[in-house]
Protein backbone atom coordinates (compact mmCIF):
# COMPACT_ATOMS: atom_id res chain seq x y z
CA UNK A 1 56.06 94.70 144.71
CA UNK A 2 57.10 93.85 148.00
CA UNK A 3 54.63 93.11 151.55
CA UNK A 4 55.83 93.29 154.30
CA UNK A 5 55.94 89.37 155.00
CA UNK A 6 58.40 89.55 151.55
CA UNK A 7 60.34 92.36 152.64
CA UNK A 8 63.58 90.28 154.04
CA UNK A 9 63.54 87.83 151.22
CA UNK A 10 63.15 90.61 148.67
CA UNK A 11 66.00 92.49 150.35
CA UNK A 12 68.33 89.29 150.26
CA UNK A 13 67.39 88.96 146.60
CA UNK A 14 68.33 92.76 145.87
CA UNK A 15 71.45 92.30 148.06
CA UNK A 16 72.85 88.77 146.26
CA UNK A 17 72.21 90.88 142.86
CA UNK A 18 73.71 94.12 143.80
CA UNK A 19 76.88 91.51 144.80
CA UNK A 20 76.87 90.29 142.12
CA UNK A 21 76.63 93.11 139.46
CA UNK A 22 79.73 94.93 142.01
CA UNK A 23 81.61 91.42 141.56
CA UNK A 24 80.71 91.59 137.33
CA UNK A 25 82.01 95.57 137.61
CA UNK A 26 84.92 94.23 139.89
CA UNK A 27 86.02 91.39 137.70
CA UNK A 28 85.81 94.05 134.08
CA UNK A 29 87.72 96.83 136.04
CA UNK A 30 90.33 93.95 136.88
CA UNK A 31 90.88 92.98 133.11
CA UNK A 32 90.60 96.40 132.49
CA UNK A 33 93.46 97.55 134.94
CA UNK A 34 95.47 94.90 133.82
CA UNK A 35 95.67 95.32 130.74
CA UNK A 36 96.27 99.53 130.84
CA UNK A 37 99.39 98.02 133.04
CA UNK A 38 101.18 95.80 130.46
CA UNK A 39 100.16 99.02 127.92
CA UNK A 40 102.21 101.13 130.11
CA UNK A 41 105.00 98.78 130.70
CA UNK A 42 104.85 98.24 126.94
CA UNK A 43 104.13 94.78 128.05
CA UNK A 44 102.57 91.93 125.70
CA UNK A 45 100.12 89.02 126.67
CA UNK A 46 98.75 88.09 123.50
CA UNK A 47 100.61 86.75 120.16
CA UNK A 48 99.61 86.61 116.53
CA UNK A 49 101.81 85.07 113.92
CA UNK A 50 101.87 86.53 110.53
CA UNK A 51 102.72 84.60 107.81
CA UNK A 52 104.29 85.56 104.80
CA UNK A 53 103.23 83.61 101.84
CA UNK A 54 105.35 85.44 99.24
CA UNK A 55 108.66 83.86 97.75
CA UNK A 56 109.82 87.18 98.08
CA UNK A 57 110.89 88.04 102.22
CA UNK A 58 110.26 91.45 101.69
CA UNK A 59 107.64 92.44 99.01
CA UNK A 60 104.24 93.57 98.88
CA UNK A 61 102.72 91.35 100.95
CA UNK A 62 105.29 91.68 103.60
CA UNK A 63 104.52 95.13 103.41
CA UNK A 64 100.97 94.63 104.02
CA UNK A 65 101.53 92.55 106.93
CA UNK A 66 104.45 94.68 108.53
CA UNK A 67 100.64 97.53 108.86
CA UNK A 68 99.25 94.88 110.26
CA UNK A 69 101.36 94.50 113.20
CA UNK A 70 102.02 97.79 113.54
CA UNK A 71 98.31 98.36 114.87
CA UNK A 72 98.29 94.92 116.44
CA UNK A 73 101.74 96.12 118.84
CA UNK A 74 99.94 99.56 118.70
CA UNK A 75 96.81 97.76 120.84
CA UNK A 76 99.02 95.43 122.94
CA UNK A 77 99.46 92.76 120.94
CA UNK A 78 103.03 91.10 120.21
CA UNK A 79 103.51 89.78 116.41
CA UNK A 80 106.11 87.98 114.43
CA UNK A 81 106.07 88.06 110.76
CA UNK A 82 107.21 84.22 109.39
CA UNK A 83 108.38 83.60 106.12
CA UNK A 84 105.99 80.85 104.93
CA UNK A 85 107.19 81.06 101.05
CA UNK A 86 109.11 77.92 101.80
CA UNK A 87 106.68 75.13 101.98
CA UNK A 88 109.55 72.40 103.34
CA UNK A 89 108.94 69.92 105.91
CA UNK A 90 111.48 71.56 108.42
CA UNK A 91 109.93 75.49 107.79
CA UNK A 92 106.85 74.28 107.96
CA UNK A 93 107.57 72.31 111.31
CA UNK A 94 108.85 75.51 112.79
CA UNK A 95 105.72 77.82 112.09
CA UNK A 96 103.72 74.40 113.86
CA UNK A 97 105.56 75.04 116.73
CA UNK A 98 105.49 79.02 116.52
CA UNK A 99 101.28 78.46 116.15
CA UNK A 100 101.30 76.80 119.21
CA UNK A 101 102.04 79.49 121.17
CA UNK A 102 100.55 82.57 119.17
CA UNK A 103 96.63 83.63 120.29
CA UNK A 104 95.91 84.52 116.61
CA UNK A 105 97.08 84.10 113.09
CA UNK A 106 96.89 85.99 109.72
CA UNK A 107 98.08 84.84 106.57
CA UNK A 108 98.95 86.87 103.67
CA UNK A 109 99.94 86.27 99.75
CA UNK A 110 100.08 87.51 96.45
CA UNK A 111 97.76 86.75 93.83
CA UNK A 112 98.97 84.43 91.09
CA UNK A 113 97.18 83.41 88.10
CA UNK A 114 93.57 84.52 90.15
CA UNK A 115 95.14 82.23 93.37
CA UNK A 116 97.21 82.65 96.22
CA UNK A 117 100.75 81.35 95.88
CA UNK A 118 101.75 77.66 94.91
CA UNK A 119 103.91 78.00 98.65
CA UNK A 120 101.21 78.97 100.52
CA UNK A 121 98.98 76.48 99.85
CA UNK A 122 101.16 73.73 100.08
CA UNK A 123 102.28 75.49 103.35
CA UNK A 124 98.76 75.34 104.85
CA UNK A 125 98.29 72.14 103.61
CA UNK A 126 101.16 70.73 105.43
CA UNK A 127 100.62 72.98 108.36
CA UNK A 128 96.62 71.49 108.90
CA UNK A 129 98.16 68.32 109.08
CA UNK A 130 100.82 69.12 111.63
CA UNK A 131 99.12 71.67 113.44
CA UNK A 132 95.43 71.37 113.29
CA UNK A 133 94.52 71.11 116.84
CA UNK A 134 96.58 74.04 117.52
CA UNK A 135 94.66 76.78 114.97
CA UNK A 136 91.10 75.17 116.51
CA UNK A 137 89.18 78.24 117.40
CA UNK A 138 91.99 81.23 116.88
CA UNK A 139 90.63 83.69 115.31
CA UNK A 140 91.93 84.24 111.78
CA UNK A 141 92.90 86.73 108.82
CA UNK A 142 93.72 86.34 105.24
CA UNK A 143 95.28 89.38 103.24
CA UNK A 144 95.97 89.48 99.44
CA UNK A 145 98.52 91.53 97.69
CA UNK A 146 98.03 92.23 94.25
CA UNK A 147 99.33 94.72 91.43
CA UNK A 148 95.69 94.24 89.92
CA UNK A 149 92.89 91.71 89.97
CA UNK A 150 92.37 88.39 91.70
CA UNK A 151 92.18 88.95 95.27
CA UNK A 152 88.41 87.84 96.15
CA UNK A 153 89.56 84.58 94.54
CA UNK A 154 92.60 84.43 96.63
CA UNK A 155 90.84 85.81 100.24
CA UNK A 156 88.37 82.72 99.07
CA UNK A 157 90.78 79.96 99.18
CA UNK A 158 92.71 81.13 102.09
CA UNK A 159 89.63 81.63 104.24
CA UNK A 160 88.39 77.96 103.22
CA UNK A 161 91.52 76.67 106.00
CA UNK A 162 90.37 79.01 108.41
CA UNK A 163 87.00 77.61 108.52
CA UNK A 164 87.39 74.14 108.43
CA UNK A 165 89.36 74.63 111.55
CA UNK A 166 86.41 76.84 113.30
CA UNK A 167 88.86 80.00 113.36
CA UNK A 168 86.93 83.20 113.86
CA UNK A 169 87.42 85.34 110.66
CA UNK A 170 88.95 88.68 111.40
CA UNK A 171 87.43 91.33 108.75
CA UNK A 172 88.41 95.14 107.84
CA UNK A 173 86.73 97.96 106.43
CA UNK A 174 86.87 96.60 102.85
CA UNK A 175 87.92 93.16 101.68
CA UNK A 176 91.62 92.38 102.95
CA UNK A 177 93.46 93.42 100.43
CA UNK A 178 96.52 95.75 98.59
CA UNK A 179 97.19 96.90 95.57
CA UNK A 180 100.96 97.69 93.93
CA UNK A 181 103.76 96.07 92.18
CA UNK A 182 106.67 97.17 94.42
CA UNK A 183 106.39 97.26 98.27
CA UNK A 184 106.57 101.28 97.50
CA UNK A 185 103.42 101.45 95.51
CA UNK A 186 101.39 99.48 98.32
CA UNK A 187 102.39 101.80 100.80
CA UNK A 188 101.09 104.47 98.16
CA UNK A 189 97.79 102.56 98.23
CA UNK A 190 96.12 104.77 101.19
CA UNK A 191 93.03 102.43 100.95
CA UNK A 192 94.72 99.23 100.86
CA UNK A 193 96.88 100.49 103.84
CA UNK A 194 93.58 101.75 106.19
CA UNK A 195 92.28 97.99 105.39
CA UNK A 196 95.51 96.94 106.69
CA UNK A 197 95.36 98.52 110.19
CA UNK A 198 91.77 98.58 110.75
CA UNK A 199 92.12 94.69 110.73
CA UNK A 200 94.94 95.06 113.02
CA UNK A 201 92.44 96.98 115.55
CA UNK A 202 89.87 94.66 114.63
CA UNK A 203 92.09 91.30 115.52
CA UNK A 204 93.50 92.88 119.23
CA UNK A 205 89.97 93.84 119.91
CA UNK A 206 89.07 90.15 119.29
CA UNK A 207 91.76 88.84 120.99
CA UNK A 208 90.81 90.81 124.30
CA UNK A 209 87.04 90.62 124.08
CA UNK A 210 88.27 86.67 124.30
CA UNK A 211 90.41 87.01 127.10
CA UNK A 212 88.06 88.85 129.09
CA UNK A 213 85.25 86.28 128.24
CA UNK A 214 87.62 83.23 129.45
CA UNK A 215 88.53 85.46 132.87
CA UNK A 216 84.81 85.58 133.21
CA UNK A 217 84.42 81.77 132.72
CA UNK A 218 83.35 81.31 129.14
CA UNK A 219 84.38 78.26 127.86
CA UNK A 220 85.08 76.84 124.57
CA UNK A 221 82.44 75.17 122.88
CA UNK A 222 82.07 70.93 123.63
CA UNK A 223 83.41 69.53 120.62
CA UNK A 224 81.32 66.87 118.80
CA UNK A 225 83.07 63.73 117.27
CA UNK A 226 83.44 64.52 113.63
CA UNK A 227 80.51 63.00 111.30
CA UNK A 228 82.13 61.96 108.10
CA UNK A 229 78.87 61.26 105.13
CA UNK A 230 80.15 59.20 101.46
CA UNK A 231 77.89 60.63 98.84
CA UNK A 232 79.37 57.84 96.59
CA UNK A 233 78.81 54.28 98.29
């Protein structure tokens, strides 16, 4: 409570933090505003690249993914759908440079034998090697597409990349995943397509509760030099 000798510095003190909260209010309404502005002009300022990890362009996952960015462009948020099935040096190269540039990334593919595809995994290991410093700290999806079993196992492997490069992991209302053998039947699968753009919210919401939390001077975490331990000496 404030006596009368306090009451100027107690008035400063309420003053600097009624400033301050107007200035917090201020600086929200400005992100705000902004964004409402590109949503009008059917502007984007964000990016996610999707990539396709199916040898076929445009199967069942690609029609997982094409719901995906759907709600992502629904919320804002530009996307472009790669084709990541072909694991050469020279594809792979171009998604690098593509990953640069996008804000987040979600990777889909099928399910064979319990795994994802033999493309997309040598994909991501190629792309880790060329692009690592460039996925550090985007956040990160992994969708499976299968006609029956084997996703968990698949979602499992794919999420071990997004970790290792301290991506935040996007999630849905139910594990990431579709069900059909033709891109018709997944489209049938009403679940399996409400996981889809439910993720899509999810990521954009992501995306702009980052933005907003750089504009108000978060910062990335300091990065500490790796620690490397031989268990076998």
């Amino acid at each position: 409570m404030c006596v009368f000798e306090g009451i100027l510095p107690c008035f400063v003190q309420f003053m600097l933090g009624l400033t301050a909260h107007s200035l917090q209010e201020s600086q929200e309404f400005d992100i705000l505003e902004a964004f409402v502005k590109t949503q009008q002009k059917g502007e984007f300022y964000m990016k996610v690249l999707l990539l396709n990890g199916s040898p076929r362009k445009e199967g069942c996952t690609y029609t997982a993914l094409c719901e995906v960015a759907k709600a992502l462009e629904s919320a804002g948020v530009e996307t472009e759908i790669f084709q990541a099935g072909d694991p050469s040096r020279e594809n792979v190269r171009a998604a690098a440079e593509k990953v640069k540039e996008a804000d987040g990334l979600v990777v889909g593919s099928p399910v064979y034998w319990a795994s994802p595809s033999g493309q997309i995994i040598e994909f991501l290991d190629l792309l880790s090697g060329m692009a690592g410093k460039d996925l550090l700290h985007k956040p990160a999806a992994a969708v499976a597409s299968a006609r029956r079993a084997g996703t968990t196992a698949t979602l499992d492997v794919l999420l071990k990349y997004f970790s290792f490069h301290q991506m935040p992991i996007v999630s849905s209302c139910y594990w990431n995943m579709v069900h059909g053998n033709t891109p018709d039947e997944v489209r049938r699968d009403e679940e399996g397509m409400q996981i889809m753009r439910v993720l899509g919210k999810n990521m954009a919401w992501l995306l702009q509760s980052i933005e907003a939390g750089k504009k108000a001077g978060v910062t990335l975490p300091q990065a500490e030099e790796k620690i490397r331990t031989n268990f076998i000496r």
